[in-house]
Protein backbone atom coordinates (compact mmCIF):
# COMPACT_ATOMS: atom_id res chain seq x y z
CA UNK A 1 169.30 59.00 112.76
CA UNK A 2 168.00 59.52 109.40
CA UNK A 3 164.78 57.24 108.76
CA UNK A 4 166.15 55.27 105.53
CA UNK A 5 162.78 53.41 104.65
CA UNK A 6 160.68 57.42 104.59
CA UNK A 7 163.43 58.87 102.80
CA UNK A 8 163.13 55.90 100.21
CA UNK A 9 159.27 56.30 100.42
CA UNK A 10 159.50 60.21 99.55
CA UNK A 11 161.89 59.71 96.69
CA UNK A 12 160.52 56.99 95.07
CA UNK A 13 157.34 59.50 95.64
CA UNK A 14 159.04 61.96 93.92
CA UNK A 15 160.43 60.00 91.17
CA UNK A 16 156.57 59.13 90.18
CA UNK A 17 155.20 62.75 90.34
CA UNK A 18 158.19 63.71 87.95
CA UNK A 19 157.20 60.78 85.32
CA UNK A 20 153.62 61.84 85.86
CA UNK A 21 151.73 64.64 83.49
CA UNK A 22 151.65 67.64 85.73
CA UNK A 23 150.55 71.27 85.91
CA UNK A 24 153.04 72.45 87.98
CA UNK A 25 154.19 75.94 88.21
CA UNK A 26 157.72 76.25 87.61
CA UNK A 27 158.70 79.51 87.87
CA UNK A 28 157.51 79.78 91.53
CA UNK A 29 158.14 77.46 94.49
CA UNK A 30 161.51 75.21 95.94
CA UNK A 31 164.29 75.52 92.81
CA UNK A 32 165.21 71.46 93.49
CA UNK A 33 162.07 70.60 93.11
CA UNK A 34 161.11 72.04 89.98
CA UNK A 35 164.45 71.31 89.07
CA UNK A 36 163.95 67.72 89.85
CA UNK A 37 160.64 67.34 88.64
CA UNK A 38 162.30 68.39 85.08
CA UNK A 39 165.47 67.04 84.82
CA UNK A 40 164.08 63.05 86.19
CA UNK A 41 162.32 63.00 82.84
CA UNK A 42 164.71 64.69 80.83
CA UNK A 43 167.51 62.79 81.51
CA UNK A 44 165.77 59.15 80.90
CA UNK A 45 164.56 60.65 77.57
CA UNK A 46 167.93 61.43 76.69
CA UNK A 47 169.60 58.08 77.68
CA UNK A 48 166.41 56.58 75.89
CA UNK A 49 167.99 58.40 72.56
CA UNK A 50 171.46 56.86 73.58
CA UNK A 51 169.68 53.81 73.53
CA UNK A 52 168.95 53.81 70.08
CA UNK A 53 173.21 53.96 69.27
CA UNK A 54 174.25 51.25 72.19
CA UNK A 55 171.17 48.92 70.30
CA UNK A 56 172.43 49.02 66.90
CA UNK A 57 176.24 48.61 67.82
CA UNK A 58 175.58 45.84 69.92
CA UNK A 59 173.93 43.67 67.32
CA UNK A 60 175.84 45.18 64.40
CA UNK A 61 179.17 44.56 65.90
CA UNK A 62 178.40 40.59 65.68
CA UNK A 63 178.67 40.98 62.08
CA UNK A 64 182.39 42.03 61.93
CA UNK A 65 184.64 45.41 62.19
CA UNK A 66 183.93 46.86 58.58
CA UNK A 67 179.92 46.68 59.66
CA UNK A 68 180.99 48.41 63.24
CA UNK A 69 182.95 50.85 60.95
CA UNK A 70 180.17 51.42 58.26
CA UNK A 71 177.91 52.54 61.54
CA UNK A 72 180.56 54.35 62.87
CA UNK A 73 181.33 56.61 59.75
CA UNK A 74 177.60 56.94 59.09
CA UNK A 75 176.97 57.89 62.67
CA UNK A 76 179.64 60.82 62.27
CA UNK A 77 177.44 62.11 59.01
CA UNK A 78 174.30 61.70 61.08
CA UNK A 79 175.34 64.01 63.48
CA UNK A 80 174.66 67.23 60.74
CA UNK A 81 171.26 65.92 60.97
CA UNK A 82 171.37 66.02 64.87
CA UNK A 83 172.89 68.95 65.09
CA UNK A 84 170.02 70.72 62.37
CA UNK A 85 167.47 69.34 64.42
CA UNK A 86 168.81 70.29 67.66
CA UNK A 87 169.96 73.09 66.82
CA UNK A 88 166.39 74.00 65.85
CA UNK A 89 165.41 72.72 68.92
CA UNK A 90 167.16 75.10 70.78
CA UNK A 91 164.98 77.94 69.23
CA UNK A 92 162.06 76.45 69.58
CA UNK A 93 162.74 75.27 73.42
CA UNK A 94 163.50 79.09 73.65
CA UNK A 95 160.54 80.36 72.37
CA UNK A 96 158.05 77.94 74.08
CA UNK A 97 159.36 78.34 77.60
CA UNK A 98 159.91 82.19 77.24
CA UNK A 99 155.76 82.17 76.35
CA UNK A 100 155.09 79.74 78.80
CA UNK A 101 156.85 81.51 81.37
CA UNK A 102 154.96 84.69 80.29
CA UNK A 103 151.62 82.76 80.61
CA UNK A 104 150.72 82.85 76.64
CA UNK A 105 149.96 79.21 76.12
CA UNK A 106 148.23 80.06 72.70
CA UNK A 107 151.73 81.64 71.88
CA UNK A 108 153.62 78.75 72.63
CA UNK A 109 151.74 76.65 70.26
CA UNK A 110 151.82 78.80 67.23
CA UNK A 111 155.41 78.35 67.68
CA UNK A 112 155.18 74.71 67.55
CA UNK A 113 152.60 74.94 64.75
CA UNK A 114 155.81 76.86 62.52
CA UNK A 115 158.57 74.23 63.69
CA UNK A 116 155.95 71.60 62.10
CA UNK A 117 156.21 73.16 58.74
CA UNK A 118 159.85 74.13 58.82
CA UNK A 119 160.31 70.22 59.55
CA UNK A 120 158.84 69.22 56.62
CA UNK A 121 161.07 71.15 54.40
CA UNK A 122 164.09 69.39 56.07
CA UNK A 123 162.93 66.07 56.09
CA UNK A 124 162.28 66.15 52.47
CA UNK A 125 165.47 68.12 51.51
CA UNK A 126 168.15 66.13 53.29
CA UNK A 127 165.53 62.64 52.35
CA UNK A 128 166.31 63.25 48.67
CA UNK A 129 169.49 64.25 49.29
CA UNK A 130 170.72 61.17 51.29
CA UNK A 131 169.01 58.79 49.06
CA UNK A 132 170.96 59.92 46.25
CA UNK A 133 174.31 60.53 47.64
CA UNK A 134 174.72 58.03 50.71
CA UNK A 135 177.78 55.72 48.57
CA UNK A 136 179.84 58.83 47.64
CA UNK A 137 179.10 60.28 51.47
CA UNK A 138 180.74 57.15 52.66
CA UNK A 139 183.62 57.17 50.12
CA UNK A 140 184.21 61.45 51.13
CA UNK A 141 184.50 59.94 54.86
CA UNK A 142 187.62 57.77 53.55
CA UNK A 143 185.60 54.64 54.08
CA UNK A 144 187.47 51.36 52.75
CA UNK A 145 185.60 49.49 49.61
CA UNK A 146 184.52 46.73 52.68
CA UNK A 147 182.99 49.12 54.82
CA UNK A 148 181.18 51.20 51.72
CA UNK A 149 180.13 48.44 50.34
CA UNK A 150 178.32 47.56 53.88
CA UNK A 151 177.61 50.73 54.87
CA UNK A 152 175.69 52.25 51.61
CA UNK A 153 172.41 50.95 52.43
CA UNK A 154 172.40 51.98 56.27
CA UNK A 155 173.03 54.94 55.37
CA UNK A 156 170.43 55.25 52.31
CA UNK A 157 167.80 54.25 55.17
CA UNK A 158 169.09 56.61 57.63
CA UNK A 159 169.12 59.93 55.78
CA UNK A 160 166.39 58.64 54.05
CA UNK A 161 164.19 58.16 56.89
CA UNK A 162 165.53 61.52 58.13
CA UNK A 163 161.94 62.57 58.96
CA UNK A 164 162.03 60.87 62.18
CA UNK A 165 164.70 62.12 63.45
CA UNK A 166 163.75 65.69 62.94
CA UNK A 167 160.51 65.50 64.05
CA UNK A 168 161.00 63.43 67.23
CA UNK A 169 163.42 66.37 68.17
CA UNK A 170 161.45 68.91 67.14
CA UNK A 171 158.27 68.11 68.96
CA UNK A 172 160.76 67.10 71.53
CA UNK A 173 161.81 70.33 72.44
CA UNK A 174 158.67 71.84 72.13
CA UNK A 175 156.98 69.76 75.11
CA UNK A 176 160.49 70.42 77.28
CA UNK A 177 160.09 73.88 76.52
CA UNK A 178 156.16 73.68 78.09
CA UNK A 179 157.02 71.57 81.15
CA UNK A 180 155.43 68.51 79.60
CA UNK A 181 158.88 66.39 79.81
CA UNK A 182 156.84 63.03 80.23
CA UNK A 183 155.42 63.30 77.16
CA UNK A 184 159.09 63.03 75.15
CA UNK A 185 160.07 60.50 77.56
CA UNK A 186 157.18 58.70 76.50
CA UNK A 187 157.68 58.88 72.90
CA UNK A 188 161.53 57.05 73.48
CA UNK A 189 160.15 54.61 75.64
CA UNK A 190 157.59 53.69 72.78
CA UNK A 191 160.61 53.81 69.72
CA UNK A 192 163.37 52.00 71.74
CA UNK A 193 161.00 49.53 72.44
CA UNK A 194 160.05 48.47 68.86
CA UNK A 195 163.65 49.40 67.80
CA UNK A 196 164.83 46.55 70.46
CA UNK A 197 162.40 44.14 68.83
CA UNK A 198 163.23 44.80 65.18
CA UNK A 199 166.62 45.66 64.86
CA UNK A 200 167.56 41.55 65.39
CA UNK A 201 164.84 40.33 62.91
CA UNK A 202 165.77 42.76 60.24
CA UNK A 203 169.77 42.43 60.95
CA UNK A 204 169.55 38.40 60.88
CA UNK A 205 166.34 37.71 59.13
CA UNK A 206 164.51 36.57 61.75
CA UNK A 207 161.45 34.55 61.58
CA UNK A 208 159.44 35.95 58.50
CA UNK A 209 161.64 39.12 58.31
CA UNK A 210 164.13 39.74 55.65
CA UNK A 211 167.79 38.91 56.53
CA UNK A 212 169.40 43.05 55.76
CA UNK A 213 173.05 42.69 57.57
CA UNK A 214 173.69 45.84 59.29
CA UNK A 215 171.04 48.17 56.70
CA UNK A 216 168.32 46.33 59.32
CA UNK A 217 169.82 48.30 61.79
CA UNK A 218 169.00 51.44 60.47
CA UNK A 219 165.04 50.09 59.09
CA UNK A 220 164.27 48.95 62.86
CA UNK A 221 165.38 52.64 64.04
CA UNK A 222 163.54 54.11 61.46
CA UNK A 223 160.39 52.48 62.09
CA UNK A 224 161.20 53.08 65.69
CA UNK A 225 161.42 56.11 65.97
CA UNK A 226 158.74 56.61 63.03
CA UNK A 227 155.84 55.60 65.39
CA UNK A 228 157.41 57.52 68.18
CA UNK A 229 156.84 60.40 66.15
CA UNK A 230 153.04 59.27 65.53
CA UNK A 231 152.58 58.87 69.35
CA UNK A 232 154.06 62.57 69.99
CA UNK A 233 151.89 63.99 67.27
CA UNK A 234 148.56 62.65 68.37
CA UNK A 235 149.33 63.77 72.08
CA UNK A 236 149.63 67.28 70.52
CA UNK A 237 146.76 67.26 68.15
CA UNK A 238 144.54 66.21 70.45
CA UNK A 239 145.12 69.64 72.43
CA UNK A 240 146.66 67.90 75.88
CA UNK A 241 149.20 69.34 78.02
CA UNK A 242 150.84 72.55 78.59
CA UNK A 243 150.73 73.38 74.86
CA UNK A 244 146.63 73.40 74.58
CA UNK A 245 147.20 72.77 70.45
CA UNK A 246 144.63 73.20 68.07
CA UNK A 247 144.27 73.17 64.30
CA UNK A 248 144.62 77.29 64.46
CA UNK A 249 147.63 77.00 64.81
CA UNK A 250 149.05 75.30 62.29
CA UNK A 251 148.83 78.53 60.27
CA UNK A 252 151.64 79.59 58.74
CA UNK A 253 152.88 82.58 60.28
CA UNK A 254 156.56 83.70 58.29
CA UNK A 255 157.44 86.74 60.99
CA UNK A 256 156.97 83.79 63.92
CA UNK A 257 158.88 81.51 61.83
CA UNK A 258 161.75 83.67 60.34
CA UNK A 259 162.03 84.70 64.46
CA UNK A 260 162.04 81.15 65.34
CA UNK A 261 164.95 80.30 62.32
CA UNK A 262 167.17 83.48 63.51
CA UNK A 263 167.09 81.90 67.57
CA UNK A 264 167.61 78.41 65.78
CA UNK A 265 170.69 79.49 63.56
CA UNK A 266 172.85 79.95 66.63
CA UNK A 267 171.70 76.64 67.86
CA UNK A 268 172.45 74.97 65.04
CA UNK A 269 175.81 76.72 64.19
CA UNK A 270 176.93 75.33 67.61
CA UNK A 271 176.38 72.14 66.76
CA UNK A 272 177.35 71.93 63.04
CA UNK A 273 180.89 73.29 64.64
CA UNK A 274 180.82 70.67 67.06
CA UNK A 275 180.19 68.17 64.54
CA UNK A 276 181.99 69.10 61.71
CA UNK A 277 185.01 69.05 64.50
CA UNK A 278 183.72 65.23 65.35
CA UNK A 279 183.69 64.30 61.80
CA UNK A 280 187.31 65.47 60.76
CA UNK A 281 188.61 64.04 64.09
CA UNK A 282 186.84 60.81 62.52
CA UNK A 283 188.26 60.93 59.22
CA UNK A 284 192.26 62.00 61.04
CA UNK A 285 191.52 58.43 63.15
CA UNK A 286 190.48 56.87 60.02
CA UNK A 287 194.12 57.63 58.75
CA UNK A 288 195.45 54.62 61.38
CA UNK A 289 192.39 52.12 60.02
CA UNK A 290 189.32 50.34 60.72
CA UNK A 291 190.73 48.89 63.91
CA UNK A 292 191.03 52.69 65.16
CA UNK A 293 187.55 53.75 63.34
CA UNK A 294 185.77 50.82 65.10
CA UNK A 295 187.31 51.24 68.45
CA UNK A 296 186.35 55.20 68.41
CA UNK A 297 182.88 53.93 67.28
CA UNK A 298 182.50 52.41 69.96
CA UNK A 299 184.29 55.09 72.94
CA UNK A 300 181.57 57.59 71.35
CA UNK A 301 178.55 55.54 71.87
CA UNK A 302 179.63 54.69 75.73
CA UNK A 303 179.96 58.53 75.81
CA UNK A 304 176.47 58.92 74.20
CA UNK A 305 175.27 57.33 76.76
CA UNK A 306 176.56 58.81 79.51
CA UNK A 307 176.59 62.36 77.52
CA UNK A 308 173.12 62.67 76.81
CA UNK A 309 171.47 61.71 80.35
CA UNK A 310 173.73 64.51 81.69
CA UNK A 311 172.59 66.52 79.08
CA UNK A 312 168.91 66.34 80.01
CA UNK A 313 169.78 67.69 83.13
CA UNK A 314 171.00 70.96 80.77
CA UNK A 315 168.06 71.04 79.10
CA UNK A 316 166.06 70.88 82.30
CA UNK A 317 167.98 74.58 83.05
CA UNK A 318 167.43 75.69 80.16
CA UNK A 319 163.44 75.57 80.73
CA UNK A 320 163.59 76.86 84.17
CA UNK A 321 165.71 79.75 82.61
CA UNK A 322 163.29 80.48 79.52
CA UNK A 323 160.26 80.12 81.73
CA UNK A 324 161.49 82.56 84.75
CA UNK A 325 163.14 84.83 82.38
CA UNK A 326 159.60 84.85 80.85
CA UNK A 327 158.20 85.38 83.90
CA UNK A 328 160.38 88.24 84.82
CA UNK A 329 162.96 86.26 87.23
CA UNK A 330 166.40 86.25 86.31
CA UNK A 331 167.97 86.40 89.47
CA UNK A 332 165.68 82.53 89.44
CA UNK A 333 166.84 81.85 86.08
CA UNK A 334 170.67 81.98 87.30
CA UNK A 335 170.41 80.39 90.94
CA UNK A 336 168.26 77.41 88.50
CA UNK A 337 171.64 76.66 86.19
CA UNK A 338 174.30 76.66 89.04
CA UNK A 339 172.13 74.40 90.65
CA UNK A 340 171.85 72.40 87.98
CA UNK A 341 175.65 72.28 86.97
CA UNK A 342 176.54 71.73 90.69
CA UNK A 343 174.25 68.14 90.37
CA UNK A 344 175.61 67.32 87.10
CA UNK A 345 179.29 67.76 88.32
CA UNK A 346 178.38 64.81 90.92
CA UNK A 347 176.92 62.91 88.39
CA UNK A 348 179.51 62.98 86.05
CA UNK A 349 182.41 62.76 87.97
CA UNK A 350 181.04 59.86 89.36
CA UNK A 351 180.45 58.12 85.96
CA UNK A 352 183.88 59.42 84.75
CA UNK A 353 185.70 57.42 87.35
CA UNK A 354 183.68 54.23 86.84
CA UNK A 355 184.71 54.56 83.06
CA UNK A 356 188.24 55.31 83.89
CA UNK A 357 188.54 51.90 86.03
CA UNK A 358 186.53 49.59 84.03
CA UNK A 359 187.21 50.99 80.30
CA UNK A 360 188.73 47.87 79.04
CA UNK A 361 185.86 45.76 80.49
CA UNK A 362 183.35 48.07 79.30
CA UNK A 363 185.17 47.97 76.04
CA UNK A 364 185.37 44.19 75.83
CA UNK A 365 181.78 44.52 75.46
CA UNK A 366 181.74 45.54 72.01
CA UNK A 367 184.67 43.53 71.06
CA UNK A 368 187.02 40.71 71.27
CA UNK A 369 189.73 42.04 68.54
CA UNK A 370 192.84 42.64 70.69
CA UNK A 371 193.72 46.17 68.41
CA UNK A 372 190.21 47.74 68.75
CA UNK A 373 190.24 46.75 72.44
CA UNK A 374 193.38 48.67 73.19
CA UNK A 375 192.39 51.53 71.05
CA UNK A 376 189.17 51.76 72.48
CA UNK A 377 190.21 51.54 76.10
CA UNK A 378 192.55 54.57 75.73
CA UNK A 379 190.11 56.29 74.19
CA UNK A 380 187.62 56.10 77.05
CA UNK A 381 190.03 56.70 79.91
CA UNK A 382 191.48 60.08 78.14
CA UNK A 383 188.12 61.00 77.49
CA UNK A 384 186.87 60.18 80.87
CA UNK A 385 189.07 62.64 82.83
CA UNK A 386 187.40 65.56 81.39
CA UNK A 387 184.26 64.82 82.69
CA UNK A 388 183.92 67.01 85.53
CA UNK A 389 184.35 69.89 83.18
CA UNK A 390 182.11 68.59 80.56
CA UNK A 391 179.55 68.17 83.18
CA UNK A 392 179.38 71.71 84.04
CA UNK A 393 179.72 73.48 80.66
CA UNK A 394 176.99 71.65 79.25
CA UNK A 395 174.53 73.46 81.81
CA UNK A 396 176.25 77.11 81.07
CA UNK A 397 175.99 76.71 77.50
CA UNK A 398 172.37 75.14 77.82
CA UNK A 399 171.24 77.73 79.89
CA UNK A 400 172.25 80.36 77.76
CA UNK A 401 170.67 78.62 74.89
CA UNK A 402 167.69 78.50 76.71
CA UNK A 403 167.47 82.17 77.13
CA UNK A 404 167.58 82.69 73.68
CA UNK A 405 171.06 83.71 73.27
CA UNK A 406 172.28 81.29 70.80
CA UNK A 407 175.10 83.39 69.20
CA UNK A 408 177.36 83.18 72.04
CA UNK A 409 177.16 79.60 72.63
CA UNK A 410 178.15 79.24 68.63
CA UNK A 411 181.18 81.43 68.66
CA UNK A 412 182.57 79.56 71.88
CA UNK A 413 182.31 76.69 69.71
CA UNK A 414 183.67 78.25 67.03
CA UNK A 415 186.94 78.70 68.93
CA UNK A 416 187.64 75.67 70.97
CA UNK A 417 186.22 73.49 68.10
CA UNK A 418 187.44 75.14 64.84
CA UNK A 419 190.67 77.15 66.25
CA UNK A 420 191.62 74.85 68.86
CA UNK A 421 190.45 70.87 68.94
CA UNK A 422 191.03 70.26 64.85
CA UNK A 423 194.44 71.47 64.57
CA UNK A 424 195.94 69.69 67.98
CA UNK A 425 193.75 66.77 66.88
CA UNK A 426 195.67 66.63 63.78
CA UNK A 427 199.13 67.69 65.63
CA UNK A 428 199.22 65.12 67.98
CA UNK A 429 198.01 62.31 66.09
CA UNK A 430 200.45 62.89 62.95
CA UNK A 431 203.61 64.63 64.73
CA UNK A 432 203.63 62.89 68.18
CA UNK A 433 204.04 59.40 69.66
CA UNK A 434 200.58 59.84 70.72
CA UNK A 435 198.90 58.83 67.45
CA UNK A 436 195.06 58.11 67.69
CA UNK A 437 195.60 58.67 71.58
CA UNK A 438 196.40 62.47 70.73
CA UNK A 439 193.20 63.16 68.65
CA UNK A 440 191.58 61.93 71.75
CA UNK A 441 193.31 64.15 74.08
CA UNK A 442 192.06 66.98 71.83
CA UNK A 443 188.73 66.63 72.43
CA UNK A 444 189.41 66.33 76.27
CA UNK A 445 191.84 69.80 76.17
CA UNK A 446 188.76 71.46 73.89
CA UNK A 447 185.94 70.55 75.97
CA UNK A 448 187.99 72.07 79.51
CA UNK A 449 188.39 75.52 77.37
CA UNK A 450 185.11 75.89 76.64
CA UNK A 451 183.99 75.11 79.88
CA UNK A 452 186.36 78.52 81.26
CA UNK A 453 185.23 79.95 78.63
CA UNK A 454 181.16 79.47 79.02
CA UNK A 455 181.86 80.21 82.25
CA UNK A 456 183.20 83.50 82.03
CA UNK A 457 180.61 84.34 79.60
CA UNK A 458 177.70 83.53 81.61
CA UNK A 459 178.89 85.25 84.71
CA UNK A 460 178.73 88.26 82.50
CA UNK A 461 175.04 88.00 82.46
CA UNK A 462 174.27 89.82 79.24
CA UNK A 463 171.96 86.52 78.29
CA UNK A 464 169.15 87.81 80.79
CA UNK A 465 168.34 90.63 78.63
CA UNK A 466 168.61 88.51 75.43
CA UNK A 467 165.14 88.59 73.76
CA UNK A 468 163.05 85.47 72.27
């Protein structure tokens, strides 16, 4: 008879050695453990980010369908950013597990040190950029005069404020990439937390706060995620961790950094084509109104929050894969991401059923408009039923990333994205009875290709020979 009060002592054991700083070695020892010791803390920090979206839409949505719209359109254009810094996340996730692996601690941080400078250049690129161009951004999106009017500002602040965005994935992926997991988990903790206090003072003027409609929203994330970014910089600075940083190296090193950009490029070609794809699926909903726009608004951030958690327990493979390929272990490396994609399978099927049953109530949330309700219902239930094979592409194509091997990742995109998701998108929306139901079914047929696809691809197992 299993003992049900020692099993709950070891896990809940386990559970706070995984959200404790540690020094353990993960390229030797049990693969579930170091696994699990990774992927607990990776996953909260992840559905800490999907926090940040379910927040804002919750409090935004009380202020009508063209502000739910405004976030919704913004959101899409957001997601460049995301995928930039992700994408250059990848590389440097790569690059800092691959040293780590190799026991070169002082390498892994002059790779951080580069990814510091490279994120200044973004930040104040797309700042200016968004600052001066966020009305006519809106207005490209197809965005109705009600919903740019409302929107402008948010996103002004947004793009504007792009610096902590890029920098709390940045730094991010550079402590994932050592093993130091709690410390990004950390960071979210400390930005959702003053993001949940601010964004009602600064959406409805609360107390001594300025009343800013729906551009609150996007000041309380800013600030946010602003002193996250503080709290993850003083951690490094002050040399703690797996990273051991030190004012050395900050030097500017272009042969680390070009390296570092040509990993990245990949990474963030696979999710500019993943985004782009979102975006134009956006703007070929847009084409049945705000009703359709807010209700997809909303289907995405339930899926952001379910996505990303499931996606931290990708990221945790790709460490264990840059770390025992840098260690000399691929035979580890592989057994690591099937293990990994076998777990997230459960996980998401699980959560893809519970959506599929309760997507009207988990709609009604959001909403009590009778067309966004019915809109966003089917969108979560046809979305829903690919989740088994979202669950386990997301580790392939993670895994690979975190080998170093980029490219591949970026053309699978490429083709299921590009070739395959925009044109039925637009097919089955415009020529079908389907409408915005078919540009949801899209993304569902998309996603299952590149699954068999990844798949395929990884079996291969030309990624274990991939350098970074």
């Amino acid at each position: 008879m299993i003992d049900l009060r020692s099993t709950w002592r070891r896990t809940r054991s386990f559970f706070a050695e995984a959200l404790r700083d540690n020094e353990e070695d993960f390229t030797s020892g049990p693969i579930s453990r170091a696994l699990g010791l990774l992927a607990i803390p990776m996953m909260l920090e992840m559905a800490m980010e999907s926090i940040f979206a379910v927040v804002d839409i919750a409090f935004v949505s009380r202020l009508g369908t063209d502000a739910v719209a405004a976030v919704g359109i913004t959101e899409a254009l957001i997601t460049v950013l995301y995928g930039i810094a992700i994408g250059l996340g990848m590389g440097l996730t790569a690059m800092v597990s691959r040293r780590i692996g190799n026991k070169d601690p002082h390498g892994a941080a002059q790779v951080t040190g580069q990814a510091l400078w490279v994120g200044i250049a973004l930040s104040v690129g797309i700042g200016v950029f968004g600052v001066l161009f966020a009305r006519d951004l809106l207005i490209l999106m197809g965005a109705s005069d009600g919903v740019v009017e409302q929107g402008t500002g948010f996103t002004t602040v947004l793009l504007g404020g792009s610096f902590s965005i890029i920098y709390l994935f940045l730094l991010n992926a550079a402590f994932r990439g050592a093993g130091d997991a709690t410390v990004a988990l950390r960071s979210l903790w400390i930005a959702n937390g003053i993001n949940i206090i601010l964004d009602p003072c600064f959406i409805f003027g609360l107390g001594p706060f300025p009343e800013m409609g729906v551009t609150g929203a996007a000041v309380a994330t800013t600030i946010g995620r602003g002193v996250g970014v503080a709290y993850q910089l003083w951690y490094l600075m002050n040399g703690r961790g797996r990273l051991a940083f030190a004012m050395e190296h900050l030097r500017f090193i272009p042969s680390l950094t070009w390296r570092m950009i040509v990993i990245s490029l990949g990474g963030i070609g696979q999710f500019l084509v993943a985004t782009s794809s979102w975006i134009i699926v956006m703007r070929i909903v847009a084409i049945f109104g705000s009703p359709a726009i807010a209700a997809y608004t909303i289907a995405l951030r339930m899926m952001e929050f379910v996505f990303l958690p499931a996606w931290g327990l990708g990221n945790a493979a790709a460490t264990l894969v840059g770390q025992n390929l840098g260690a000399g272990q691929p035979e580890r490396a592989e057994e690591s991401t099937w293990r990994a994609a076998k777990y997230n399978t459960m996980f998401m099927t699980f959560v893809g059923m519970f959506l599929l049953f309760f997507a009207e109530g988990i709609t009604g949330l959001f909403t009590v408009e009778p067309e966004v309700l019915r809109i966003g219902t089917n969108c979560l239930q046809i979305l829903a039923i690919g989740f088994p094979a979202y669950a386990v592409g997301m580790v392939i194509v993670q895994a690979m990333n975190g080998a170093g091997d980029t490219e591949t990742p970026a053309t699978l995109n490429a083709i299921c994205f590009w070739i395959l998701q925009i044109p039925l998108a637009y097919a089955l929306a415009t020529r079908t009875p389907l409408l915005s139901n078919g540009a949801f079914a899209s993304i569902t047929i998309s996603e299952s290709v590149l699954t068999i696809l990844a798949v395929i691809v990884f079996r291969r197992g030309k990624w274990k020979t991939h350098d970074a």
